[in-house]
Protein backbone atom coordinates (compact mmCIF):
# COMPACT_ATOMS: atom_id res chain seq x y z
CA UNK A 1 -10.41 -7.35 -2.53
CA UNK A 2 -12.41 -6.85 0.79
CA UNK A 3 -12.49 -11.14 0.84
CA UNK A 4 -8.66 -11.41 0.51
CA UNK A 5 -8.16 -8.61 2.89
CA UNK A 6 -10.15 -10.11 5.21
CA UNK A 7 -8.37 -13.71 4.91
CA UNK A 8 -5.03 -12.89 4.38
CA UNK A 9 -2.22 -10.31 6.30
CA UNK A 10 -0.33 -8.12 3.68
CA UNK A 11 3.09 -5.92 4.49
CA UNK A 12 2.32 -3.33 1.87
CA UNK A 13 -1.26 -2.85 0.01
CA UNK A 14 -1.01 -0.50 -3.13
CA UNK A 15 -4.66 0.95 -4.00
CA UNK A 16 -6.29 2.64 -7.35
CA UNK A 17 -8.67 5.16 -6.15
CA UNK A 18 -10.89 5.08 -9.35
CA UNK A 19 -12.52 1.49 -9.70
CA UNK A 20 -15.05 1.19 -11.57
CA UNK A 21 -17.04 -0.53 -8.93
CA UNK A 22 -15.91 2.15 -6.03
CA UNK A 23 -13.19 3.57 -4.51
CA UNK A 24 -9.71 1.64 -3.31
CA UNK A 25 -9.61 3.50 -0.78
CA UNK A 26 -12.69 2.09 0.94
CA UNK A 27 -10.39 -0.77 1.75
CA UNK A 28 -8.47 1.54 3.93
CA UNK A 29 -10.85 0.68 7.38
CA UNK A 30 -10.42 -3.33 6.14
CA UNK A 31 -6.67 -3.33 6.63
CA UNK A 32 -4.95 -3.73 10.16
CA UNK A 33 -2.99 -0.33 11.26
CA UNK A 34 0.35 -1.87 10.62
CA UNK A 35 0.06 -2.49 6.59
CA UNK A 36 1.97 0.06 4.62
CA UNK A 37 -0.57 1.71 2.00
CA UNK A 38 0.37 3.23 -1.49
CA UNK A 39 -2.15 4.80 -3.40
CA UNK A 40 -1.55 4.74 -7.07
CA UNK A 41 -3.85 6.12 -9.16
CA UNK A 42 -4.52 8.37 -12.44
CA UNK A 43 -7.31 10.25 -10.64
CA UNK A 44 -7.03 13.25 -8.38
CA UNK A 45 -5.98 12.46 -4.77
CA UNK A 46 -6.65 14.53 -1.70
CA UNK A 47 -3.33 15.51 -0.37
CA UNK A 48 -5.05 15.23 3.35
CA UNK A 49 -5.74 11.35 3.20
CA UNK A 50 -4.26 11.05 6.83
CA UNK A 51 -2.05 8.70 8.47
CA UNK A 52 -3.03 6.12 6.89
CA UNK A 53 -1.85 6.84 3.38
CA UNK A 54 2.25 6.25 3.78
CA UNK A 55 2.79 7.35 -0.06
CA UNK A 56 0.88 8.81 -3.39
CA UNK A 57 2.13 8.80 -6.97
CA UNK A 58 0.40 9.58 -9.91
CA UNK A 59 0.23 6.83 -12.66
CA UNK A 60 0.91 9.69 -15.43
CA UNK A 61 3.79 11.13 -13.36
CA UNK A 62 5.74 7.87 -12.39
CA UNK A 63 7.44 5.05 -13.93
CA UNK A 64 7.27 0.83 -13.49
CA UNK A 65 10.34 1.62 -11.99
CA UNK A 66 9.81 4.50 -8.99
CA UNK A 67 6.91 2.33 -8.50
CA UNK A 68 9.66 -0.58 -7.67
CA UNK A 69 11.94 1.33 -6.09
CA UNK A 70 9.11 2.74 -3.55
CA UNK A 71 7.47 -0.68 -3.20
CA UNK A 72 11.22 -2.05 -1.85
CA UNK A 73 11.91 1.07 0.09
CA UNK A 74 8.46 0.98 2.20
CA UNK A 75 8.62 -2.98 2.74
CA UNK A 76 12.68 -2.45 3.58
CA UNK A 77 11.60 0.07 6.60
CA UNK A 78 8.69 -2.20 7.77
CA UNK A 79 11.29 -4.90 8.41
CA UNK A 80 13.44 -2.72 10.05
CA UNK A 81 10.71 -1.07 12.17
CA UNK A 82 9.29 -5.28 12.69
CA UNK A 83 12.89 -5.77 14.55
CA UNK A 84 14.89 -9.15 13.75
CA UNK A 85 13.34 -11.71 12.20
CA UNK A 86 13.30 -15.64 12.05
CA UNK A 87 13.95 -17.03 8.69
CA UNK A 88 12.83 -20.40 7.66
CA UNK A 89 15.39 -22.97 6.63
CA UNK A 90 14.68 -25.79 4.59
């Protein structure tokens, strides 16, 4: 995860705080300021996890689907917040 961060820009990350070779969010100081972060995760989260957290859900407590619908909302108000946009014709 820390190679791809490194290599590649992402509008929305979503991280699993219980890996079972650390924690997701020890990716958090990897990714630039402006990528939207969801953690989703079956283990206990810290309410406090800053500014840098936009969203939390609980894999127990929510569906494929409020999972979707968050997913579109967040990357819908990054685009917004981003200004217009060029798109690329082919």
């Amino acid at each position: 995860a820390r190679r791809a961060v490194a290599k590649h820009r992402y509008d929305l990350v979503i991280l699993d705080i219980a890996l079972p070779d650390g924690s997701g969010l020890d990716l958090l100081i990897d990714l630039p300021q402006e990528t939207g972060v969801i953690v989703f995760s079956a283990a206990e989260m810290d309410e406090k996890l800053g500014d840098r957290v936009q969203a939390m859900m609980t894999k127990t407590r929510a569906s494929e689907i409020d999972v979707a619908k968050l997913v579109r909302r967040m990357l819908v108000a990054s685009r917004n917040a981003a200004g217009p946009t060029v798109q690329a014709r082919e």
